[in-house]
Protein backbone atom coordinates (compact mmCIF):
# COMPACT_ATOMS: atom_id res chain seq x y z
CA UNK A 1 56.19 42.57 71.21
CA UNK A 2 59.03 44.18 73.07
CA UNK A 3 59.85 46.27 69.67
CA UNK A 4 56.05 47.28 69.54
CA UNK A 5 56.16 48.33 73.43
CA UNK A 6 59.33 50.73 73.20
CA UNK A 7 58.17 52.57 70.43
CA UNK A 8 54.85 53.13 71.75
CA UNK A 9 56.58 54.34 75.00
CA UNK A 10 58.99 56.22 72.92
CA UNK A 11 55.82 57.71 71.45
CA UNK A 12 54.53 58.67 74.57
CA UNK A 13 57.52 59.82 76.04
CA UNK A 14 57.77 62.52 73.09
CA UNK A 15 54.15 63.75 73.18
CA UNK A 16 54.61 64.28 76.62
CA UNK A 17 57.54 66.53 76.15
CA UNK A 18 55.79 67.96 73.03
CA UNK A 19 53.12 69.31 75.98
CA UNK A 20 55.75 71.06 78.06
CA UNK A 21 58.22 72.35 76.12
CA UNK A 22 57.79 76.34 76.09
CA UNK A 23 57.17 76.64 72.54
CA UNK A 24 54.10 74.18 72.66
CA UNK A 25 52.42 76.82 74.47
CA UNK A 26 50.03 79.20 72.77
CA UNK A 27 48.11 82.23 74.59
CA UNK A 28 45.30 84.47 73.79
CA UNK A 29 46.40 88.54 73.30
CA UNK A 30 44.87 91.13 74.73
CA UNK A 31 43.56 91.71 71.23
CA UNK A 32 41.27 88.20 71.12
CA UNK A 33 43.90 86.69 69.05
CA UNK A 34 46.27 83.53 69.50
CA UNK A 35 49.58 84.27 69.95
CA UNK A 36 52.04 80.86 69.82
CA UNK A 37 54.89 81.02 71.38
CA UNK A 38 56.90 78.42 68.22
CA UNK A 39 57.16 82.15 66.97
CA UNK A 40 59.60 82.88 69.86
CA UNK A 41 62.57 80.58 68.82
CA UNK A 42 65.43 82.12 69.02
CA UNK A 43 64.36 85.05 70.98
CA UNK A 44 64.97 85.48 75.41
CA UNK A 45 61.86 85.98 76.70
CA UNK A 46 60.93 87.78 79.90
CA UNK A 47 57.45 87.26 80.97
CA UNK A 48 56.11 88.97 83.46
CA UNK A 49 52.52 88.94 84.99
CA UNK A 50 51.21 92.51 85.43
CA UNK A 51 48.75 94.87 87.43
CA UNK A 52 47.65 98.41 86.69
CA UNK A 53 46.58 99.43 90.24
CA UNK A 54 49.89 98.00 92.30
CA UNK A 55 52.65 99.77 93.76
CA UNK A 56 54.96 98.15 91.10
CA UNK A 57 52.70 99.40 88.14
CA UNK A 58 54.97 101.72 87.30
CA UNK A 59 57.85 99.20 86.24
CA UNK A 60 55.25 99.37 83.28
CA UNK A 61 58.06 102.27 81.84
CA UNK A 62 60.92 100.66 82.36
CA UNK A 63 59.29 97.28 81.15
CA UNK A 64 58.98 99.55 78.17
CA UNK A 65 61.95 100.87 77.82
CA UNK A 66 64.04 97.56 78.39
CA UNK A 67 61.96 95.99 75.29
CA UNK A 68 62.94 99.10 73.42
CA UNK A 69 66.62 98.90 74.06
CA UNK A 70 66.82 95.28 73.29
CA UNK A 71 64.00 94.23 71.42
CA UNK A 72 66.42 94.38 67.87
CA UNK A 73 68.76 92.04 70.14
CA UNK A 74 66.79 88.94 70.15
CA UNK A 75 64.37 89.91 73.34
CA UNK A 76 60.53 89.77 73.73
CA UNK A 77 58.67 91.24 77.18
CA UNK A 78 55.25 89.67 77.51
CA UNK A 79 52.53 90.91 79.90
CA UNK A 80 49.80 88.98 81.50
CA UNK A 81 47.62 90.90 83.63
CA UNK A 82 46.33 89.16 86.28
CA UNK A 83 44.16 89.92 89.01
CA UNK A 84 45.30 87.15 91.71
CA UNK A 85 46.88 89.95 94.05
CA UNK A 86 44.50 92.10 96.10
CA UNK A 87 42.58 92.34 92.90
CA UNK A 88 44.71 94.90 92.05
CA UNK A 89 43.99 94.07 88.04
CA UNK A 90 40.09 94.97 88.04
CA UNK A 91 39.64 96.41 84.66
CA UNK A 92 38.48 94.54 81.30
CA UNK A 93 41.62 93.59 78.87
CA UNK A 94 40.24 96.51 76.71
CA UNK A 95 40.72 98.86 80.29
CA UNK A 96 44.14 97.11 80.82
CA UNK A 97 45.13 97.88 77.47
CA UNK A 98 44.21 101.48 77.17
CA UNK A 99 45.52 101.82 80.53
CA UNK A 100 48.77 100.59 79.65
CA UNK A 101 49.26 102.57 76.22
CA UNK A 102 47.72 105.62 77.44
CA UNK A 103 49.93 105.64 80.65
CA UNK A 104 53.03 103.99 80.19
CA UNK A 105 53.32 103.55 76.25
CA UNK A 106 53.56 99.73 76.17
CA UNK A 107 54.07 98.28 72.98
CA UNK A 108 55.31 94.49 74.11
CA UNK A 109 53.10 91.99 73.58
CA UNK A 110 50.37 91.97 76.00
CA UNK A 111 48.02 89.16 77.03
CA UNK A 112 44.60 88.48 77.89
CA UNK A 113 44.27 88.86 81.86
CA UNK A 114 44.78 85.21 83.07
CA UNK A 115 44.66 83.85 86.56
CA UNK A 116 48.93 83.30 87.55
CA UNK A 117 47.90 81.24 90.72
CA UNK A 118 45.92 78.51 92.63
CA UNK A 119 43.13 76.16 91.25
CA UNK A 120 42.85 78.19 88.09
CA UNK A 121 46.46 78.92 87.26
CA UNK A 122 46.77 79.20 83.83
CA UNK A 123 48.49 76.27 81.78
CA UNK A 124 51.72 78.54 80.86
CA UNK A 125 51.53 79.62 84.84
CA UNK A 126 51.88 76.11 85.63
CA UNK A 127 55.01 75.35 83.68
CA UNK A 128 56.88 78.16 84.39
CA UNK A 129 55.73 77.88 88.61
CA UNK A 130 56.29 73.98 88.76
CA UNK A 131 60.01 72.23 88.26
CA UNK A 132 57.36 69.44 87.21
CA UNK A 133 56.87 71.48 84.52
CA UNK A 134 59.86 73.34 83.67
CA UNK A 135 62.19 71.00 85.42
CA UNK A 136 64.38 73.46 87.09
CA UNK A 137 62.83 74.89 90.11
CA UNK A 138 59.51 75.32 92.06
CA UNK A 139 58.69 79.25 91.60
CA UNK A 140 55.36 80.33 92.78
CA UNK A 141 54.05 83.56 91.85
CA UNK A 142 54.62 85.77 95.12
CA UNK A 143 53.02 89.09 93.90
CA UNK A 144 52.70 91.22 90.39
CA UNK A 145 55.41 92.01 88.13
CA UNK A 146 57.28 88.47 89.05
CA UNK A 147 59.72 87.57 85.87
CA UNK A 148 60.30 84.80 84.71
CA UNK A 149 63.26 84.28 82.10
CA UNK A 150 63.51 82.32 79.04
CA UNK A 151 66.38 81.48 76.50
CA UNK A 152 66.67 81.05 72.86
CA UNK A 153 65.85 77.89 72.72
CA UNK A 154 62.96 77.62 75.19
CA UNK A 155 64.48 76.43 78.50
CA UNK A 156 63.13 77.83 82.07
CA UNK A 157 66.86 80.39 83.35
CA UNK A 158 65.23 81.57 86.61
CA UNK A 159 63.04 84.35 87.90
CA UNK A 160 63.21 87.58 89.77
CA UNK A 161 61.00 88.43 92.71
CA UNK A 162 58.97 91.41 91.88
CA UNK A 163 60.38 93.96 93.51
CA UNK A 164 63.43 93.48 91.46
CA UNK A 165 63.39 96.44 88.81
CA UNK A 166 63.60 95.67 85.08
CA UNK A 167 67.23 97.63 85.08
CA UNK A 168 68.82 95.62 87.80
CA UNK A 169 72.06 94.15 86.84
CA UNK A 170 70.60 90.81 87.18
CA UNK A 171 68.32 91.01 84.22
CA UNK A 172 70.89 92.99 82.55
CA UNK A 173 73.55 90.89 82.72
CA UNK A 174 71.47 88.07 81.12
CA UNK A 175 69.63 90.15 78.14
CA UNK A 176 73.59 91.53 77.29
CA UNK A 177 74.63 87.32 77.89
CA UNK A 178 76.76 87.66 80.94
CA UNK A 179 74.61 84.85 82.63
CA UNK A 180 72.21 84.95 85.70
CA UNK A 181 72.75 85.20 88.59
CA UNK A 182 70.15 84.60 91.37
């Protein structure tokens, strides 16, 4: 009885982990089409949740240009647009992806617009806001183009408030493997 107990907590135990572990997670593109993040491993990921009619918008082209620095070095820059500040994201994810190619020439992944706050935060929101979920630190979402950094092997580093640029030492340092520093 006690043998049959433990392994069905043990069983438990690892499907709960299973459902928070970073790589669990899978997302719809801005496309219509499931992206999983299992295809990540191995790769730093910087996520960041995105508007196209804030005063940060245009971190859009450095955004860009960080991914195409170091995106042959192991790092991925996803977008979710999100329209939880000021609704400052209006458009359709068709608008928000014209927008973004036509104005800033984004070729990271992008996501479907998603809500990155309150009682319909997204799942992925959720881990990465919640040390319940990515067992480091509370980090709520204070405004758009927030960052939240990932390693190679899907643990929660930190995140940088979004007024911090995407060429600040801080997020340099830790793309080049330096550390972080918050």
């Amino acid at each position: 009885m006690k043998k049959t107990l433990f392994i069905f907590l043990l069983i438990i135990s690892v499907t709960v982990s299973a459902q928070t572990n970073f790589y669990s997670y899978t997302v719809t593109s801005i496309d219509g089409t499931v992206y999983s993040f299992s295809q990540l491993k191995g790769k730093k990921v910087l996520i960041v949740n995105t508007a196209s009619k804030c005063g940060f918008t245009p971190q859009y082209e450095d955004l860009e240009k960080v991914y195409q620095k170091y995106k042959d070095n192991n790092l991925v820059i996803i977008g979710f647009p999100a329209n939880n500040f000021m609704h400052q994201e209006p458009g359709s994810n068709d608008e928000i992806k014209s927008f973004c190619t036509k104005n800033y020439g984004v070729s990271f992944p992008m996501m479907e617009k998603i809500s990155v706050k309150g009682a319909d935060i997204a799942p992925l929101y959720k881990w990465l806001t919640t040390k319940e979920g990515n067992k480091k630190a509370n980090a709520p979402v204070k405004w758009n183009f927030q960052k939240f950094l990932i390693d190679e092997s899907g643990n929660w580093v930190g995140y940088l408030a979004p007024s911090i640029k995407p060429f600040d030492s801080k997020l340099i340092d830790w793309i080049e493997g330096r550390g972080f520093k918050e």
